[in-house]
N, C-alpha and C. Protein backbone atom coordinates (compact mmCIF):
# COMPACT_ATOMS: atom_id res chain seq x y z
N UNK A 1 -43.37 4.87 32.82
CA UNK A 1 -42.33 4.26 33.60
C UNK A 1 -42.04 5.13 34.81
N UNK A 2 -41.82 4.56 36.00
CA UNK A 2 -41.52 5.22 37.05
C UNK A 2 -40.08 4.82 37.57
N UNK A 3 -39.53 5.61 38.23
CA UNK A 3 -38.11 5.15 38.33
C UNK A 3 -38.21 5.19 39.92
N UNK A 4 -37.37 4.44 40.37
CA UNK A 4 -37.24 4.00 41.81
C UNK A 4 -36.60 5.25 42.55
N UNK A 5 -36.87 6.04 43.64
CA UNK A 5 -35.90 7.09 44.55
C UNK A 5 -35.05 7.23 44.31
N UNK A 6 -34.27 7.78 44.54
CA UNK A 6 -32.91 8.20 44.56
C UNK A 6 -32.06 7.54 46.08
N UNK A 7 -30.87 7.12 46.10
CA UNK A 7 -30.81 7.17 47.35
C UNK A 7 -29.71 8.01 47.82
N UNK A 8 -30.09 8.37 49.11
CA UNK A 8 -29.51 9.73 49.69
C UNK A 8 -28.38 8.82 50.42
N UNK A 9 -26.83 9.52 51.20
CA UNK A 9 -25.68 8.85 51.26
C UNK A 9 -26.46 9.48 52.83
N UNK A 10 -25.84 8.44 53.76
CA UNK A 10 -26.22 8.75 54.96
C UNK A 10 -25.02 10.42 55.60
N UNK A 11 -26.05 10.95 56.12
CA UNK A 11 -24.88 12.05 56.52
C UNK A 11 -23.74 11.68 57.66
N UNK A 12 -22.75 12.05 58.08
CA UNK A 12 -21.97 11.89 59.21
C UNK A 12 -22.47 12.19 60.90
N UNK A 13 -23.36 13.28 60.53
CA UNK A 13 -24.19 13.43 61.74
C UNK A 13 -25.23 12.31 62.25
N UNK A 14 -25.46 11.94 61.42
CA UNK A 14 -26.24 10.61 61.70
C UNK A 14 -25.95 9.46 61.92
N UNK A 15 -24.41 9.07 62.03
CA UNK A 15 -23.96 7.97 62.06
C UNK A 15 -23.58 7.79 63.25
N UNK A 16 -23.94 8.63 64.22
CA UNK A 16 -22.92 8.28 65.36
C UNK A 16 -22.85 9.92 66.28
N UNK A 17 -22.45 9.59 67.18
CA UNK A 17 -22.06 10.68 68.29
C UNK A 17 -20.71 11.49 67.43
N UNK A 18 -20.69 12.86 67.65
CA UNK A 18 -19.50 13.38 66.86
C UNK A 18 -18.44 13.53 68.39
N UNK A 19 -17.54 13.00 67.49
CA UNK A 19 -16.02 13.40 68.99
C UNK A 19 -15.89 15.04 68.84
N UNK A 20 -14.98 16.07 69.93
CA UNK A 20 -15.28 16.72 70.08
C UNK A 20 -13.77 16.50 70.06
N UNK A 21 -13.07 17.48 69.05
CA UNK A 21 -11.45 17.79 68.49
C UNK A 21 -11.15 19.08 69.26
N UNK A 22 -10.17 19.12 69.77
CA UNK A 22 -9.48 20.32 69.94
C UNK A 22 -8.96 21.01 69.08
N UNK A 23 -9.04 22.18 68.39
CA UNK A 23 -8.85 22.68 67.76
C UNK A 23 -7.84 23.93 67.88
N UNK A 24 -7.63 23.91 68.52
CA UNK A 24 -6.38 24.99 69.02
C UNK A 24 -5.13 24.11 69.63
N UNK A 25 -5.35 23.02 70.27
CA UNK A 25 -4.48 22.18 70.84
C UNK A 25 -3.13 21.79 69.79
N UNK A 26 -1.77 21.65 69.90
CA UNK A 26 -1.13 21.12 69.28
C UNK A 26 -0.99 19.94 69.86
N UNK A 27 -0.75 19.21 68.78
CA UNK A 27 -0.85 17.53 68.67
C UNK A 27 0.72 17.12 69.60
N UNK A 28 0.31 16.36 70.78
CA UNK A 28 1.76 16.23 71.82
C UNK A 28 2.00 15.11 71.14
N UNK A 29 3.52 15.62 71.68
CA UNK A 29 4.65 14.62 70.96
C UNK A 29 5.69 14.01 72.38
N UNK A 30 5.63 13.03 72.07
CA UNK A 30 6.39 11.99 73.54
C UNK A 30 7.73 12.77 73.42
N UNK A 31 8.28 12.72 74.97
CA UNK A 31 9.03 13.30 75.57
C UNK A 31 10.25 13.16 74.84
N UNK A 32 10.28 11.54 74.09
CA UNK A 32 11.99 11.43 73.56
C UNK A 32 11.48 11.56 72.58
N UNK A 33 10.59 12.09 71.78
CA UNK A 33 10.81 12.31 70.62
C UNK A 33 11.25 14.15 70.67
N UNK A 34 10.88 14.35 71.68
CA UNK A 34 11.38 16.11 71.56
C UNK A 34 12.62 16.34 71.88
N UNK A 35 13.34 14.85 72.76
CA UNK A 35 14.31 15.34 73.03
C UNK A 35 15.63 14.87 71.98
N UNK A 36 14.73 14.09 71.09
CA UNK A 36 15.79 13.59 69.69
C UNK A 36 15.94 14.70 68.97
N UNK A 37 14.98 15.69 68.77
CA UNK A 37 14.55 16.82 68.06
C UNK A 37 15.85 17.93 68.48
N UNK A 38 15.56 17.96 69.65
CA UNK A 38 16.10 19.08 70.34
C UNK A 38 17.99 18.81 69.97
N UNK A 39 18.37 16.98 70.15
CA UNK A 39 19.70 17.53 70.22
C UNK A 39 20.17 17.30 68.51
N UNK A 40 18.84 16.91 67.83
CA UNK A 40 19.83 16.63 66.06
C UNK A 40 19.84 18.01 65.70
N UNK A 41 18.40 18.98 66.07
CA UNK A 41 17.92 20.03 65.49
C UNK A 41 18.04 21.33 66.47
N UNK A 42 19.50 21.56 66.88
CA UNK A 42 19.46 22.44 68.29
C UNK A 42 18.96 24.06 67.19
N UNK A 43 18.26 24.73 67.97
CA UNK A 43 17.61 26.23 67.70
C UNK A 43 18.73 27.41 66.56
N UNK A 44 20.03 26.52 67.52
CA UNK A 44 21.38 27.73 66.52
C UNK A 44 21.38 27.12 65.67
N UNK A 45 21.35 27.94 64.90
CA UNK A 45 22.25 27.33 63.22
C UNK A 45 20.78 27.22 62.60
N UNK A 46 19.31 27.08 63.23
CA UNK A 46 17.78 26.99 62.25
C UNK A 46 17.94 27.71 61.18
N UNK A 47 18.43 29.24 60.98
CA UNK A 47 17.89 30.16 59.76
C UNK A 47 18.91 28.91 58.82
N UNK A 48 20.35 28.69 58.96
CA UNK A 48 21.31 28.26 58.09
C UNK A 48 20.75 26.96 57.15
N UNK A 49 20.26 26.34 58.22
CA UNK A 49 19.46 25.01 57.93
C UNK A 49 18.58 25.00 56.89
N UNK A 50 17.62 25.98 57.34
CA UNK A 50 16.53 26.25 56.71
C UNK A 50 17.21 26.76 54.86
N UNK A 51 17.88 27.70 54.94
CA UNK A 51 18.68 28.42 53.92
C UNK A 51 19.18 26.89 52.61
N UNK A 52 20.09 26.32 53.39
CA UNK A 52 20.19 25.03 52.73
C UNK A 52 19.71 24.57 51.98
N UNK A 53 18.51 23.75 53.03
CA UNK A 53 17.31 22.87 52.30
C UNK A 53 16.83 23.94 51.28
N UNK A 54 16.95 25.11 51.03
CA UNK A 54 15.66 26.04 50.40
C UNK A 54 16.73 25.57 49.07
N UNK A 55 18.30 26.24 49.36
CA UNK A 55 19.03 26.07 48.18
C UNK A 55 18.68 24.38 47.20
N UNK A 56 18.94 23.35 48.39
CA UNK A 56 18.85 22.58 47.54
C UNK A 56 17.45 21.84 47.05
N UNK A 57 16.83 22.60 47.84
CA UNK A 57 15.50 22.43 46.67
C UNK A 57 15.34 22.88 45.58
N UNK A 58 16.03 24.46 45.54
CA UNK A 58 15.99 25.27 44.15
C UNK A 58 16.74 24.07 43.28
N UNK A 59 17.71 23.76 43.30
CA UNK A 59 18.93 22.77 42.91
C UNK A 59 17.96 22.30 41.86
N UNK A 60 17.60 20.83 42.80
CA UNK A 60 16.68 20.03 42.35
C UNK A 60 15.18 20.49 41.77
N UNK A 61 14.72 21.14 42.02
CA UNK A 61 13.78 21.59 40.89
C UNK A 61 14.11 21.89 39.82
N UNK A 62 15.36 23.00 39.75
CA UNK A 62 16.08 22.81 38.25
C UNK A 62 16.31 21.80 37.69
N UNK A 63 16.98 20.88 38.34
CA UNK A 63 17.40 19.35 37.53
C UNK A 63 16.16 19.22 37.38
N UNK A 64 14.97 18.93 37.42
CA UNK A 64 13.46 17.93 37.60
C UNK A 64 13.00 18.63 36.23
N UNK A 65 13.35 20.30 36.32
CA UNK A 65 12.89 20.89 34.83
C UNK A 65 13.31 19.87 33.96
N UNK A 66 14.34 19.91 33.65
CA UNK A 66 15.02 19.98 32.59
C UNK A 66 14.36 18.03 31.80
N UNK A 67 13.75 17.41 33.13
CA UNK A 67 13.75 15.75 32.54
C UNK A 67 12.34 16.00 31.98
N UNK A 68 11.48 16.72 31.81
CA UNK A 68 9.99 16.74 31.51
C UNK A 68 9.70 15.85 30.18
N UNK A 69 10.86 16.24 29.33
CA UNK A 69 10.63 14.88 28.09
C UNK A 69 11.48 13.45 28.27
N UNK A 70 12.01 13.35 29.09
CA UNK A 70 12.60 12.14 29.12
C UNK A 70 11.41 10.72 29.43
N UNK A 71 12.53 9.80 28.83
CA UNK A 71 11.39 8.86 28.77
C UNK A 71 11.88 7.86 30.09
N UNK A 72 10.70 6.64 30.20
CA UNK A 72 11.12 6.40 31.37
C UNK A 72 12.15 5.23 31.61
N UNK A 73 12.43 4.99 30.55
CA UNK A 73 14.43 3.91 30.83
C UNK A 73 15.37 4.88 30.66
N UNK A 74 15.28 6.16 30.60
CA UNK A 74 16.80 7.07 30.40
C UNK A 74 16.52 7.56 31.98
N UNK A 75 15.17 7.84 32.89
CA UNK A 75 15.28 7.84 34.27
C UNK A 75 15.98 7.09 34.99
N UNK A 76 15.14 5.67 34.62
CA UNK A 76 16.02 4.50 35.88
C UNK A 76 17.52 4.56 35.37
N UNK A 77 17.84 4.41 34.14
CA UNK A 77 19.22 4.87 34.24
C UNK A 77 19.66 5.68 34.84
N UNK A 78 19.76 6.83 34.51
CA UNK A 78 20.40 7.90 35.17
C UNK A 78 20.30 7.59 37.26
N UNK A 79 19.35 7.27 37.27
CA UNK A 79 18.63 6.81 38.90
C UNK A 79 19.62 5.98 39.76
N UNK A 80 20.01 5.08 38.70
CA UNK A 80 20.43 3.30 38.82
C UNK A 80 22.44 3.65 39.05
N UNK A 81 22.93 5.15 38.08
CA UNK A 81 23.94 5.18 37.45
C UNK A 81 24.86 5.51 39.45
N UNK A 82 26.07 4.92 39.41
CA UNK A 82 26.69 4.53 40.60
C UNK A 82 27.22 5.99 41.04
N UNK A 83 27.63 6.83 39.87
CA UNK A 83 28.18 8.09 40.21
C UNK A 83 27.64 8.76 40.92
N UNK A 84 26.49 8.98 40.73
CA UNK A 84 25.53 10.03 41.44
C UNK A 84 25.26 9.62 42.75
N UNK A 85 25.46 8.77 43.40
CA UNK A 85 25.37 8.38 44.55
C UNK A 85 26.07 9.24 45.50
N UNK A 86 27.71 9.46 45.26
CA UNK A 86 28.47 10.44 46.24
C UNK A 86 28.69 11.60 45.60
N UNK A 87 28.04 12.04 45.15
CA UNK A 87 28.46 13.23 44.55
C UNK A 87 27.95 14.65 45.41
């Protein structure tokens, strides 16, 4: 018995002309989007900001421990429950 070739996946070089990426370039961002940036996210107050989000990530990773056995209708509950909304 003989078995038929194998077939080889065409390479990317072969498919076509390769585009030529900038690689050092940062990716531009339209003018109002820097300037939405600039006045939600002004430079003072960055470390505080940053500090925050870090806290309430720690937060929430703790809570996320603690559900590892929960099953998944005591989630959407808790998810669904009205309190937790403003809290």
């Amino acid at each position: 018995m003989s078995r038929s070739p194998v077939k080889r996946s065409v390479s990317p070089a072969s498919k076509g002309p390769r585009r030529r990426e900038k690689a050092s370039a940062a990716p531009s961002i339209s003018p109002k989007l820097a300037a939405f940036v600039r006045k939600h996210w002004p430079a003072q107050g960055r470390a505080e900001r940053i500090a925050r989000a870090k806290k309430a990530w720690e937060e929430a990773m703790k809570i996320a421990s603690t559900f590892k056995k929960v099953d998944a209708e005591t989630l959407k509950w808790i998810a669904e429950d009205p309190d937790l909304e403003y809290s």
